[in-house]
N, C-alpha and C. Protein backbone atom coordinates (compact mmCIF):
# COMPACT_ATOMS: atom_id res chain seq x y z
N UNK A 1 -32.67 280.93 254.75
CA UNK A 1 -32.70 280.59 256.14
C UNK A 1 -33.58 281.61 256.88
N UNK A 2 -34.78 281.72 257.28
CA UNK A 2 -35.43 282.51 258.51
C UNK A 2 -34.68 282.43 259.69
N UNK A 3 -34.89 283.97 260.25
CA UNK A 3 -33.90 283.91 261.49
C UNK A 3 -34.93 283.38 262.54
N UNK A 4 -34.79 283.02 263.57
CA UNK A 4 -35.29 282.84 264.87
C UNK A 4 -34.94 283.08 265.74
N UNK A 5 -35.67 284.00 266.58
CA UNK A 5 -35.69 284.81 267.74
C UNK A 5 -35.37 283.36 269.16
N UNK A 6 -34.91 283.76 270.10
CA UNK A 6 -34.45 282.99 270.88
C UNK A 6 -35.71 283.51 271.98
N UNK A 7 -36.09 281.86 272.45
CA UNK A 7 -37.43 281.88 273.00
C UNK A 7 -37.66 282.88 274.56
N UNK A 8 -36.30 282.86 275.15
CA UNK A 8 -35.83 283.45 276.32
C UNK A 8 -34.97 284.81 276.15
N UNK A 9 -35.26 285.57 275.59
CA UNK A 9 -34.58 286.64 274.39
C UNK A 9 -35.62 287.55 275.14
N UNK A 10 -35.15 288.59 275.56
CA UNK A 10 -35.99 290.22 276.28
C UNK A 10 -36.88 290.43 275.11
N UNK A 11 -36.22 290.53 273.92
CA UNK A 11 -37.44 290.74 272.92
C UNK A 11 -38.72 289.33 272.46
N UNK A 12 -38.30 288.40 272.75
CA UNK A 12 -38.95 287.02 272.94
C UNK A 12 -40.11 287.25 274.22
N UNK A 13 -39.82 287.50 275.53
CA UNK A 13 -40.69 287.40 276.52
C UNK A 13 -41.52 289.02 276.11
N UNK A 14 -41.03 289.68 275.65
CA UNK A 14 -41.76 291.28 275.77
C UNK A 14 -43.16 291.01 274.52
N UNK A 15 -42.51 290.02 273.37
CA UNK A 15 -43.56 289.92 272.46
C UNK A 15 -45.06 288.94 273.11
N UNK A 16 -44.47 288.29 274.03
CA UNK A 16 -45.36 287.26 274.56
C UNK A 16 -46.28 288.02 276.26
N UNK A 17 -46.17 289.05 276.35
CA UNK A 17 -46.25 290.05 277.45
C UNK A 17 -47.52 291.22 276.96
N UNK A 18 -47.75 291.31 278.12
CA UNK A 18 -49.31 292.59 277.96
C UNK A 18 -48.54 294.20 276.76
N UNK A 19 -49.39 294.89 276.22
CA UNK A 19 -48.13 295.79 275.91
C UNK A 19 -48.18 296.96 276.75
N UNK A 20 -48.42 296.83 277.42
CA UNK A 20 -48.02 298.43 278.23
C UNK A 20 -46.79 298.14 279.19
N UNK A 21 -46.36 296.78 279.49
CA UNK A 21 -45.03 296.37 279.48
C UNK A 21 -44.33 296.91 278.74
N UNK A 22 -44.10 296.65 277.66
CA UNK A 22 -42.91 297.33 276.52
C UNK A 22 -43.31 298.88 276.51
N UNK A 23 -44.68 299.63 276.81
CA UNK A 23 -44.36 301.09 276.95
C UNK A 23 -43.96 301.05 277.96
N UNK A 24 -43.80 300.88 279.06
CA UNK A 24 -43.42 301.61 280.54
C UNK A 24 -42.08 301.07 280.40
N UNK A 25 -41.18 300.01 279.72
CA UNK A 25 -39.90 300.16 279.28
C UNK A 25 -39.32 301.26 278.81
N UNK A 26 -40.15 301.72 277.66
CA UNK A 26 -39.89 302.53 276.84
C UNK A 26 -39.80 303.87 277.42
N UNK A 27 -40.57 304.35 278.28
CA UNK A 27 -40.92 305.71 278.67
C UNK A 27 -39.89 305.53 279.78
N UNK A 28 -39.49 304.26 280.70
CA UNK A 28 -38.44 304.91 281.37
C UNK A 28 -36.70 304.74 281.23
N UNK A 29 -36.88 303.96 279.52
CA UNK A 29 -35.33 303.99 279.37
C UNK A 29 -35.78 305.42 278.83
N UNK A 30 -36.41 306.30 278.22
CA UNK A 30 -36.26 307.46 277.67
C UNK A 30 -36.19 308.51 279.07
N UNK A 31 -36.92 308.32 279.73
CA UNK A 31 -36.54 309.38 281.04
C UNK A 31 -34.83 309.36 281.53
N UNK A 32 -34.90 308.14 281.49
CA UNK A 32 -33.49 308.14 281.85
C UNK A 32 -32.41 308.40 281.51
N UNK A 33 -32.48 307.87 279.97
CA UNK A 33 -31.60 308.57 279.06
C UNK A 33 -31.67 310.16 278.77
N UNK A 34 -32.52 310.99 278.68
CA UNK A 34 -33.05 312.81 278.98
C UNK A 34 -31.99 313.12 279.70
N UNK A 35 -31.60 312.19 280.73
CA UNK A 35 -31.25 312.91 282.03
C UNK A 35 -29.66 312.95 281.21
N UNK A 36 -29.45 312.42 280.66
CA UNK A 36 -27.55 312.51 280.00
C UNK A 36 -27.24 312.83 278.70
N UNK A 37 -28.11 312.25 277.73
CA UNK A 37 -28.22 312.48 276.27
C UNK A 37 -29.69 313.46 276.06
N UNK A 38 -29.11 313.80 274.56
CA UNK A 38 -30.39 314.88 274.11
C UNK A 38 -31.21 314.25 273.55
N UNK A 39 -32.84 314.51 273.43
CA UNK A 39 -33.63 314.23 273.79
C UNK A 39 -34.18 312.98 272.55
N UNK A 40 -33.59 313.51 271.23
CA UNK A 40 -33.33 312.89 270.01
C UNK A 40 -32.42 310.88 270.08
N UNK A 41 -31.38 311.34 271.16
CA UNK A 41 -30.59 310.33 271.39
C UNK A 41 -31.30 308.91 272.20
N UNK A 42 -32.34 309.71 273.40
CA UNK A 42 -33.01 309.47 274.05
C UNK A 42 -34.59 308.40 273.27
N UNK A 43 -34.66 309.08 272.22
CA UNK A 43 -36.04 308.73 271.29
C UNK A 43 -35.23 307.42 270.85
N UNK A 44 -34.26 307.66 270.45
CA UNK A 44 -34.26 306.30 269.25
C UNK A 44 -33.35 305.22 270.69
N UNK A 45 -33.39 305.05 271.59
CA UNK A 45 -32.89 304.11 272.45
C UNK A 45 -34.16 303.16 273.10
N UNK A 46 -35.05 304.45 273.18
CA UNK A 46 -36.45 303.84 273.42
C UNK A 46 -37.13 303.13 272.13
N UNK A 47 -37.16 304.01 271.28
CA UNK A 47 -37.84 303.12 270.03
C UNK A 47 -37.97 301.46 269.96
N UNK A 48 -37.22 300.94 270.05
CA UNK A 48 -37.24 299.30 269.65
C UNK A 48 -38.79 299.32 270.90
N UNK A 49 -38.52 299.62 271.89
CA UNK A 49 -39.57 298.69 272.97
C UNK A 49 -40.89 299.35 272.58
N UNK A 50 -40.77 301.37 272.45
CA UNK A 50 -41.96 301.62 271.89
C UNK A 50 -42.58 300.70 270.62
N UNK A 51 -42.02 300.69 269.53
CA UNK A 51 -42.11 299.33 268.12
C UNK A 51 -43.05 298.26 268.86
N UNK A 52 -42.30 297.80 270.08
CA UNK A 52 -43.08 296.30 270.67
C UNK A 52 -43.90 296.67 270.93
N UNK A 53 -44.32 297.59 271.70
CA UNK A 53 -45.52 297.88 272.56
C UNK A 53 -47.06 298.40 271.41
N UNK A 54 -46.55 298.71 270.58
CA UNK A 54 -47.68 299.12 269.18
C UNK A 54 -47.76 297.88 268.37
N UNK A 55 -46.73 296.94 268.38
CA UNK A 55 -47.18 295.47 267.39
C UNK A 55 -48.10 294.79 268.90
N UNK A 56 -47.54 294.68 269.63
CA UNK A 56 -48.27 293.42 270.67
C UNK A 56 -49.75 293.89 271.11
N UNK A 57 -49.70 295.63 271.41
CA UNK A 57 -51.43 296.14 271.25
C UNK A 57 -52.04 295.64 270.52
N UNK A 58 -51.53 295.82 268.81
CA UNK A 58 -52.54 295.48 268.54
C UNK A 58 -52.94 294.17 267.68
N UNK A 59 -51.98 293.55 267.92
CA UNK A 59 -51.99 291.83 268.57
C UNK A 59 -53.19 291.18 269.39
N UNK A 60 -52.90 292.10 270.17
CA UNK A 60 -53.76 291.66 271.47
C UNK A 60 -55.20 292.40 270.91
N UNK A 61 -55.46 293.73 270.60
CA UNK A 61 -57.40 294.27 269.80
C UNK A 61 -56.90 292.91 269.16
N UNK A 62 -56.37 292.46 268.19
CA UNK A 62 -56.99 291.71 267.32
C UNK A 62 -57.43 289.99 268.10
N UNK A 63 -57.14 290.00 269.02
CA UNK A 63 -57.71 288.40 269.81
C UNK A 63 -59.12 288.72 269.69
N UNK A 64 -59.77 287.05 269.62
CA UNK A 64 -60.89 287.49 269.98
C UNK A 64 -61.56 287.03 271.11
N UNK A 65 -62.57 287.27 271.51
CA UNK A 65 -62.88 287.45 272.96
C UNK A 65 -63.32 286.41 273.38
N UNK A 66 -63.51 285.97 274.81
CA UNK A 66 -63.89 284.75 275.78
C UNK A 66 -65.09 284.52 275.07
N UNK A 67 -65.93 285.33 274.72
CA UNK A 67 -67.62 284.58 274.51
C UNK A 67 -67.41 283.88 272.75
N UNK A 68 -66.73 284.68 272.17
CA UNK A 68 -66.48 284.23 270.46
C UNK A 68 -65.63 282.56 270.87
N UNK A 69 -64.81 282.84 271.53
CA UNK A 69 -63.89 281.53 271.63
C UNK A 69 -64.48 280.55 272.32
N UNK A 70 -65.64 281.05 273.13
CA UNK A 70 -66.45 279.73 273.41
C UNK A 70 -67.36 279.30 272.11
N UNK A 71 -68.32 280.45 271.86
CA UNK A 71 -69.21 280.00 271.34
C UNK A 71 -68.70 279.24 269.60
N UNK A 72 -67.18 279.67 268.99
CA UNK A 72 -66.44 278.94 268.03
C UNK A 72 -66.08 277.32 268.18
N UNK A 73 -66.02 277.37 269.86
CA UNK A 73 -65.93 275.87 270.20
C UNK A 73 -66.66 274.76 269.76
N UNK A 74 -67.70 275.58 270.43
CA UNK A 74 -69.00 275.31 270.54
C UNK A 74 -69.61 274.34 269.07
N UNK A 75 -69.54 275.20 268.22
CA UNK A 75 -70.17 274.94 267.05
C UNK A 75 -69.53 274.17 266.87
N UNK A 76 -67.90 274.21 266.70
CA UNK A 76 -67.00 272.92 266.00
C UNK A 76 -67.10 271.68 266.52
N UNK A 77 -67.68 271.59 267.64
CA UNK A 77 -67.99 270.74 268.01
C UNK A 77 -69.12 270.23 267.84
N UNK A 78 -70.07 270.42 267.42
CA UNK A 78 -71.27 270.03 266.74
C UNK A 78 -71.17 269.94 265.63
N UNK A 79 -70.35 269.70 264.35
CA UNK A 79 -70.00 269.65 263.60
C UNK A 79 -69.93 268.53 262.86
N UNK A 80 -70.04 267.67 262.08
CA UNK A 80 -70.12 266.43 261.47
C UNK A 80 -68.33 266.70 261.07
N UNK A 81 -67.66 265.62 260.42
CA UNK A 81 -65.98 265.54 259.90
C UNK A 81 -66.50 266.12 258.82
N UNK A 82 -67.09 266.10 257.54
CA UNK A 82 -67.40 266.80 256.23
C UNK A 82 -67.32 268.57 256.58
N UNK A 83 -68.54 269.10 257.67
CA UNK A 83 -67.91 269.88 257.25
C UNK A 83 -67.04 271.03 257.99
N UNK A 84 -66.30 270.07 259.20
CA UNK A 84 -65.24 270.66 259.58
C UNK A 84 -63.94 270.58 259.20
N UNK A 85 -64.00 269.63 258.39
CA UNK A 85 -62.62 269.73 257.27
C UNK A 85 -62.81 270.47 256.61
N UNK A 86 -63.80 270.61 255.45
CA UNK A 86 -63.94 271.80 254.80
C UNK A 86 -63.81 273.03 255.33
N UNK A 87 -64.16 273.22 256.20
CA UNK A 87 -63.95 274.21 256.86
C UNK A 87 -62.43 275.09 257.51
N UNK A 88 -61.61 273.96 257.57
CA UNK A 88 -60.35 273.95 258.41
C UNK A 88 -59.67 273.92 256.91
N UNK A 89 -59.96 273.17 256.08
CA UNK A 89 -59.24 273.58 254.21
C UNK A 89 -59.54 274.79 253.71
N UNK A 90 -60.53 275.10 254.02
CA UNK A 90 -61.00 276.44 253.19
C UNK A 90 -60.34 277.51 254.29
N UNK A 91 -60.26 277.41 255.53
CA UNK A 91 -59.43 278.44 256.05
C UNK A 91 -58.13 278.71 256.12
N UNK A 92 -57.49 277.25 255.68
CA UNK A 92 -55.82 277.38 255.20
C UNK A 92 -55.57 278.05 254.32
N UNK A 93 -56.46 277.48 253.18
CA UNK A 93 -56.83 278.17 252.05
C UNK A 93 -56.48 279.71 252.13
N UNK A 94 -57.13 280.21 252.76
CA UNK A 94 -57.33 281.75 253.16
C UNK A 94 -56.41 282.38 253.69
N UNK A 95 -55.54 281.55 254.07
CA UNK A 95 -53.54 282.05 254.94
C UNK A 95 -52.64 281.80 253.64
N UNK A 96 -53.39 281.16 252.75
CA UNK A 96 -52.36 281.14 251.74
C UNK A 96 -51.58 279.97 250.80
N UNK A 97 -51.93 279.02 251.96
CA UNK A 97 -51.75 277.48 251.63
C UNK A 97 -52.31 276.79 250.79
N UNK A 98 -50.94 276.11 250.00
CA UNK A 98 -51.99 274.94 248.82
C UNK A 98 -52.12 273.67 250.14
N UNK A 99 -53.54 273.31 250.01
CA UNK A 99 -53.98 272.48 250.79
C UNK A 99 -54.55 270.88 250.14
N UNK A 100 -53.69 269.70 250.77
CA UNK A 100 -54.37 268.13 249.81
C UNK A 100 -54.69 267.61 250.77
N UNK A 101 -55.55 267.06 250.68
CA UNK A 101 -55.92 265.74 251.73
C UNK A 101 -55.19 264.97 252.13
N UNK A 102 -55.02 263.94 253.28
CA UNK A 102 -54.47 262.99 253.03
C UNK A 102 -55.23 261.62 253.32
N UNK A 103 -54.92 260.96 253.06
CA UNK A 103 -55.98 259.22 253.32
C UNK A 103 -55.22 258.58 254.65
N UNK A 104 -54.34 258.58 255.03
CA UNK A 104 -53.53 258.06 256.18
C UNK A 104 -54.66 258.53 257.46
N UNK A 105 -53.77 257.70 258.42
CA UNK A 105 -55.18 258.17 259.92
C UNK A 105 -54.39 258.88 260.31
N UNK A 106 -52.46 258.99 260.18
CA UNK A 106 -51.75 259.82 261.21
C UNK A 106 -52.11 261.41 260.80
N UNK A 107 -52.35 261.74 259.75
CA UNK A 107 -52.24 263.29 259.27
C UNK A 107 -53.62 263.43 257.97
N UNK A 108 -54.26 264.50 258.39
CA UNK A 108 -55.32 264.44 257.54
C UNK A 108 -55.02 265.76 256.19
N UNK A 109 -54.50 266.90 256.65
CA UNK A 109 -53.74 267.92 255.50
C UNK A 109 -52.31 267.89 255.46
N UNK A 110 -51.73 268.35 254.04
CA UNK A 110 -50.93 268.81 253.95
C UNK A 110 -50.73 269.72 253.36
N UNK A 111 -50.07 270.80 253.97
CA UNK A 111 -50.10 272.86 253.89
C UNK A 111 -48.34 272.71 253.13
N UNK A 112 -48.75 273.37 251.72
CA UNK A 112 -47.42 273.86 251.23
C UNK A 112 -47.66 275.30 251.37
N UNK A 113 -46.09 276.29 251.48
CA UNK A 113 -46.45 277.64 251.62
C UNK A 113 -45.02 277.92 251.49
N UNK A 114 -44.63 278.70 250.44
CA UNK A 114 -43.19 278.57 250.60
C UNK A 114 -42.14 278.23 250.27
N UNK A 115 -42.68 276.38 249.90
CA UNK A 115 -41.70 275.71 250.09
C UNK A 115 -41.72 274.99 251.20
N UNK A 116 -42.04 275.05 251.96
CA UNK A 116 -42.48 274.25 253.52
C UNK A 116 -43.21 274.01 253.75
N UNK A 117 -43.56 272.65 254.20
CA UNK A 117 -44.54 271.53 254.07
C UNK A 117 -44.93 271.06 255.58
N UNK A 118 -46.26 271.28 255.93
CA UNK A 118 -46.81 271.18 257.20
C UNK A 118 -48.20 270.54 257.12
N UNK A 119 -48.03 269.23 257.84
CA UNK A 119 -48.87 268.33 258.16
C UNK A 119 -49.70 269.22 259.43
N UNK A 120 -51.33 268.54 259.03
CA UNK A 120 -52.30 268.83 259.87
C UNK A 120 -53.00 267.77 260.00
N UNK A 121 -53.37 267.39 261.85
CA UNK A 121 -54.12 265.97 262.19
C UNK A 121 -55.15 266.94 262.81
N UNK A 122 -56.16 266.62 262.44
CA UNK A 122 -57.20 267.05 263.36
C UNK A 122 -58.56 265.99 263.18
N UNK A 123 -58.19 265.22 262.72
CA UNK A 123 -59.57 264.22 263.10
C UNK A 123 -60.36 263.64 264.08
N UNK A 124 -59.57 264.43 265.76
CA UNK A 124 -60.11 263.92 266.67
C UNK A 124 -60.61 265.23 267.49
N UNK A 125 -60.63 266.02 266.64
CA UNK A 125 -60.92 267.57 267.28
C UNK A 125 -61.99 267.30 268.32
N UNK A 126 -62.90 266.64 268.73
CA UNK A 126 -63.74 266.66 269.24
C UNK A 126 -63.68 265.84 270.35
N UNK A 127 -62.76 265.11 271.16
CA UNK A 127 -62.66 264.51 272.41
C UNK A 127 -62.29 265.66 272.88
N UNK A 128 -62.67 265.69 274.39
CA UNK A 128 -62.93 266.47 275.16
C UNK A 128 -61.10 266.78 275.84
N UNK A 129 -60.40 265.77 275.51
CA UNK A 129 -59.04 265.37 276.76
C UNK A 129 -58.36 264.55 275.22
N UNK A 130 -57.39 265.47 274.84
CA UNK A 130 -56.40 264.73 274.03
C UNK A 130 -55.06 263.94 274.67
N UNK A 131 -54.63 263.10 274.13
CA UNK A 131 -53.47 262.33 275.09
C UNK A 131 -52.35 262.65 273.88
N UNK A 132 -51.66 261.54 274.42
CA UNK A 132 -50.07 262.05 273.49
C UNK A 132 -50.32 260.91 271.85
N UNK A 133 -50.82 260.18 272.06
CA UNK A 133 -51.11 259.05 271.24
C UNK A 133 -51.02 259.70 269.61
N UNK A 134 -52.68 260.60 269.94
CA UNK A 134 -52.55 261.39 268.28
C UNK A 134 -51.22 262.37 267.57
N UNK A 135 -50.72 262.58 268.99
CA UNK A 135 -49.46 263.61 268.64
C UNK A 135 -48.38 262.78 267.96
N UNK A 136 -47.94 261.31 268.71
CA UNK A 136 -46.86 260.61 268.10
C UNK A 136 -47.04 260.08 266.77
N UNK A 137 -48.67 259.62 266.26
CA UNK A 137 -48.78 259.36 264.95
C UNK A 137 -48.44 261.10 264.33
N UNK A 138 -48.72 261.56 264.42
CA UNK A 138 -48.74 263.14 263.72
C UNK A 138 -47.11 263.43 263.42
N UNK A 139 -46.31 263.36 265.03
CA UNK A 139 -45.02 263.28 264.40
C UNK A 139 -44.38 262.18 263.56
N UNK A 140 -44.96 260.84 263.95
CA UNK A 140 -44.49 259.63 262.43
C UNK A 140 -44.80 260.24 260.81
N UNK A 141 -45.99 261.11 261.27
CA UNK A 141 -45.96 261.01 259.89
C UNK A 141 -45.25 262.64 259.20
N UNK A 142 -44.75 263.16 260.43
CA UNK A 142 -43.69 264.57 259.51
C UNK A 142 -42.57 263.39 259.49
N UNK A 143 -42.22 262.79 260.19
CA UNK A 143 -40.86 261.98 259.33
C UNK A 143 -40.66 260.90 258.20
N UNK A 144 -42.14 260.95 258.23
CA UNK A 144 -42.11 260.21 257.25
C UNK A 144 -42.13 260.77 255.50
N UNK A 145 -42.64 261.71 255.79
CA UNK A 145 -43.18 262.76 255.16
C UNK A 145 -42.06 263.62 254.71
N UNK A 146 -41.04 263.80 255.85
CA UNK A 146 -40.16 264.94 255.50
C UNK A 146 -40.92 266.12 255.89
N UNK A 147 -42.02 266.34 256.58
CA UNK A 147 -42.10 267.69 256.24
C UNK A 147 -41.85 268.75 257.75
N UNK A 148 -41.33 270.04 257.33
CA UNK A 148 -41.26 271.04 258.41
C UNK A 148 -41.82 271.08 259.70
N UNK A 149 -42.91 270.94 259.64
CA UNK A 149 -43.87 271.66 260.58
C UNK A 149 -45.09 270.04 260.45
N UNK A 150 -45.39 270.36 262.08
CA UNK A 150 -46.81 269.61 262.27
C UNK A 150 -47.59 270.09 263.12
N UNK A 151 -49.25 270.47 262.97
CA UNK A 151 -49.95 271.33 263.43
C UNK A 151 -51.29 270.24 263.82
N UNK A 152 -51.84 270.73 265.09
CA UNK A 152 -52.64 269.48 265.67
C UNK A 152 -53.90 270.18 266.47
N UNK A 153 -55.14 270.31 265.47
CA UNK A 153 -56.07 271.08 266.76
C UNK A 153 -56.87 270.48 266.88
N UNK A 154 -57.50 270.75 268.25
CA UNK A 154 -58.14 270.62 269.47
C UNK A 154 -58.76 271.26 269.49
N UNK A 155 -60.32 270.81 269.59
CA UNK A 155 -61.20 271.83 270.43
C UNK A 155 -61.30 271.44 271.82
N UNK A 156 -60.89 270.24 272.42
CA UNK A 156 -60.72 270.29 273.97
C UNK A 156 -59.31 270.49 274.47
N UNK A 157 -59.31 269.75 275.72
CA UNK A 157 -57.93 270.06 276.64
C UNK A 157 -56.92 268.88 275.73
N UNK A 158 -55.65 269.41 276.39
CA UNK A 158 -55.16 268.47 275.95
C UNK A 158 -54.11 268.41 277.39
N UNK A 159 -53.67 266.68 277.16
CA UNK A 159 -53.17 266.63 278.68
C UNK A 159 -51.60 266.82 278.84
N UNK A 160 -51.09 267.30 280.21
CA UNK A 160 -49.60 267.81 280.37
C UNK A 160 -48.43 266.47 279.53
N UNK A 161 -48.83 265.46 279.74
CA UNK A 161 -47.77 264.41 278.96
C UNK A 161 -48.02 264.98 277.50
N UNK A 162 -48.61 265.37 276.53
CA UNK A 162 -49.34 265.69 275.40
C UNK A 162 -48.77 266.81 275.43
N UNK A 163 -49.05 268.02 275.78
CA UNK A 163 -48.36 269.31 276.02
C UNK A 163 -46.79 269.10 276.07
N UNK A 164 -45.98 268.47 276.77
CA UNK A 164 -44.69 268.24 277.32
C UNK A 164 -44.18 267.54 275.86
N UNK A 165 -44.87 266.70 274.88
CA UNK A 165 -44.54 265.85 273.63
C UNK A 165 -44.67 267.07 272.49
N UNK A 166 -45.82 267.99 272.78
CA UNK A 166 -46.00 268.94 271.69
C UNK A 166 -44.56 269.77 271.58
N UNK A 167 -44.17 269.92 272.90
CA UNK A 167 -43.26 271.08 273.09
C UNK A 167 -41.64 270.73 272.32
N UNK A 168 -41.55 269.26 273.16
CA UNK A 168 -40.30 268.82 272.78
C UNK A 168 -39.99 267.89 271.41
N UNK A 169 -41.49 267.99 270.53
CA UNK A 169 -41.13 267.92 269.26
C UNK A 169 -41.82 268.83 268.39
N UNK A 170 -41.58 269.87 269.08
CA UNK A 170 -42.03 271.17 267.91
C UNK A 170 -43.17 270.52 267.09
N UNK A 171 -44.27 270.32 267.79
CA UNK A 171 -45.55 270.44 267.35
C UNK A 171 -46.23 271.62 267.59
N UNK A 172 -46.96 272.30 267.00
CA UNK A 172 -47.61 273.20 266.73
C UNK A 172 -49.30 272.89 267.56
N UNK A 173 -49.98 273.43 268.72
CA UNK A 173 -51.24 272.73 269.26
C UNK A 173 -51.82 274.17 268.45
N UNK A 174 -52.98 273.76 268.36
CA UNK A 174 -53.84 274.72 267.68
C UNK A 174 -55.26 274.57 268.20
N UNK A 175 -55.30 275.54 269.37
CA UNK A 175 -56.43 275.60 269.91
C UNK A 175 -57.14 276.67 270.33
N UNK A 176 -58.60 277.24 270.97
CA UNK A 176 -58.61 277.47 272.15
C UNK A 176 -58.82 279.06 270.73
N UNK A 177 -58.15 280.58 271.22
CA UNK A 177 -57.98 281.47 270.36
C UNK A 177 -57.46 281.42 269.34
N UNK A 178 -56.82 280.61 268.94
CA UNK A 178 -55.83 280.26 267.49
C UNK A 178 -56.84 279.67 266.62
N UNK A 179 -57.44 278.77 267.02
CA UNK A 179 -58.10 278.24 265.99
C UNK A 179 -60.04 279.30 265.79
N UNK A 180 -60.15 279.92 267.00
CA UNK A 180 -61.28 280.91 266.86
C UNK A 180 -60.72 281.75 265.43
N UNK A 181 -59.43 282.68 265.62
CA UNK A 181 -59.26 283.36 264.75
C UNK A 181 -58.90 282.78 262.86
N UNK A 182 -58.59 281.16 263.44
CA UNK A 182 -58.70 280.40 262.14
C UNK A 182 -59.84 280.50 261.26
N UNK A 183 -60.83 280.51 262.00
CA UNK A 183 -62.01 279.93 261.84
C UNK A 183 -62.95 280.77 262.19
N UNK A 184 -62.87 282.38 261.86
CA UNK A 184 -63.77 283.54 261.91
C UNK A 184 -65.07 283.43 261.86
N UNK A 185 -65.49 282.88 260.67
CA UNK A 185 -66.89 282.93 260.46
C UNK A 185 -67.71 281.52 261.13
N UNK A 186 -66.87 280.72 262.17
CA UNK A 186 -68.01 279.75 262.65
C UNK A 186 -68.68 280.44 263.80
N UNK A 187 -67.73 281.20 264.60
CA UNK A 187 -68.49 281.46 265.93
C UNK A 187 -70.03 282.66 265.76
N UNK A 188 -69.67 283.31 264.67
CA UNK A 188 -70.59 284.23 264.38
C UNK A 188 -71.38 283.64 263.77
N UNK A 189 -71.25 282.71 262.89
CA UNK A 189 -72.58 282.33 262.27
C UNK A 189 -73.53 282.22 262.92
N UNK A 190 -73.09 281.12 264.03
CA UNK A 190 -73.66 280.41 265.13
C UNK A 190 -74.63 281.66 265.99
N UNK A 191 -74.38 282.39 265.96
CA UNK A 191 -75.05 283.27 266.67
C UNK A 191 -75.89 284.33 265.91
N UNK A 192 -75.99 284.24 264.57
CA UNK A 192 -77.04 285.18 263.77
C UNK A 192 -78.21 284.73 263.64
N UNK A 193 -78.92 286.12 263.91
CA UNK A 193 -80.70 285.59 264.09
C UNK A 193 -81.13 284.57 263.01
N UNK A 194 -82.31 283.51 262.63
CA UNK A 194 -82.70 282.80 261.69
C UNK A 194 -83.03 283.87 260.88
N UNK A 195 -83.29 283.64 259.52
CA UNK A 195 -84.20 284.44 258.80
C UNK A 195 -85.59 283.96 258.81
């Protein structure tokens, strides 16, 4: 069983938060505590938020930046289906996943890892404005499927009815920086001199 953190959980919003949030927690439950306990007692009360504030830094160095996440767009979107599937397989690939095709229109991968089985639709990556439509085939086909998880990217917007369907059936949207850092080597290619 994996545990899961509760989405509204102090340690839930602090992970999803800038980190110098979780230091300026840290530095003033430790001032405060100085003032009654010794200074040792004081360290390890702070610790947990200091912990947050050094994972979510460098969380956050590791994003990558407004011009990479455009110009990653960019390319995927100029992209023929050959070889942005390949591309999106060979980078599952690279997280670890045994990755198969699928022939159905609702779900185009399926990611084992584990033991847990996660459908991926992305055959429409390239409309500009996703609706809920591709999302409900995507969830037909985790039930049909049985499987865990369903993951759905976008290189455009996708709309609030769509968002509001992702949420309340634990779909996974994969866009925007998520899929930049998926997909490392498109935005840079795109931008290296010719030879």
């Amino acid at each position: 069983m994996k545990f899961q953190m509760a989405k509204n959980s102090l340690f839930a919003i602090l992970l999803r938060s800038p980190w110098w949030i979780s230091f300026a927690i840290a530095a003033g439950l430790f001032a405060a505590a100085s003032l009654w306990l010794p200074g040792l007692y004081a360290f390890f009360i702070a610790l947990p938020f200091t912990v947050i504030a050094c994972y979510v830094g460098w969380q956050q160095i590791r994003q990558p930046s407004a011009a990479r996440i455009t110009d990653t767009l960019e390319t995927i979107r100029a992209m023929s289906w050959n070889d942005f599937s390949g591309a999106i397989e060979e980078a599952f690939r690279r997280e670890g996943y045994s990755v198969s095709r699928l022939g159905g229109a609702q779900a185009d991968f399926e990611l084992t890892k584990a033991g847990r089985v996660s459908l991926v639709g992305c055959k429409r990556w390239k409309v500009a404005r996703t609706g809920i439509e591709p999302l409900r085939e995507l969830h037909a086909a985790r039930l049909a499927r049985d499987a865990h998880e369903c993951i759905h990217v976008a290189a455009g917007e996708i709309t609030d009815t769509a968002l509001a369907f992702a949420a309340e059936k634990n779909i996974r949207l994969m866009q925007g920086a998520e899929l930049a850092k998926l997909l490392p080597r498109i935005g840079r290619a795109r931008n290296r001199p010719a030879k």
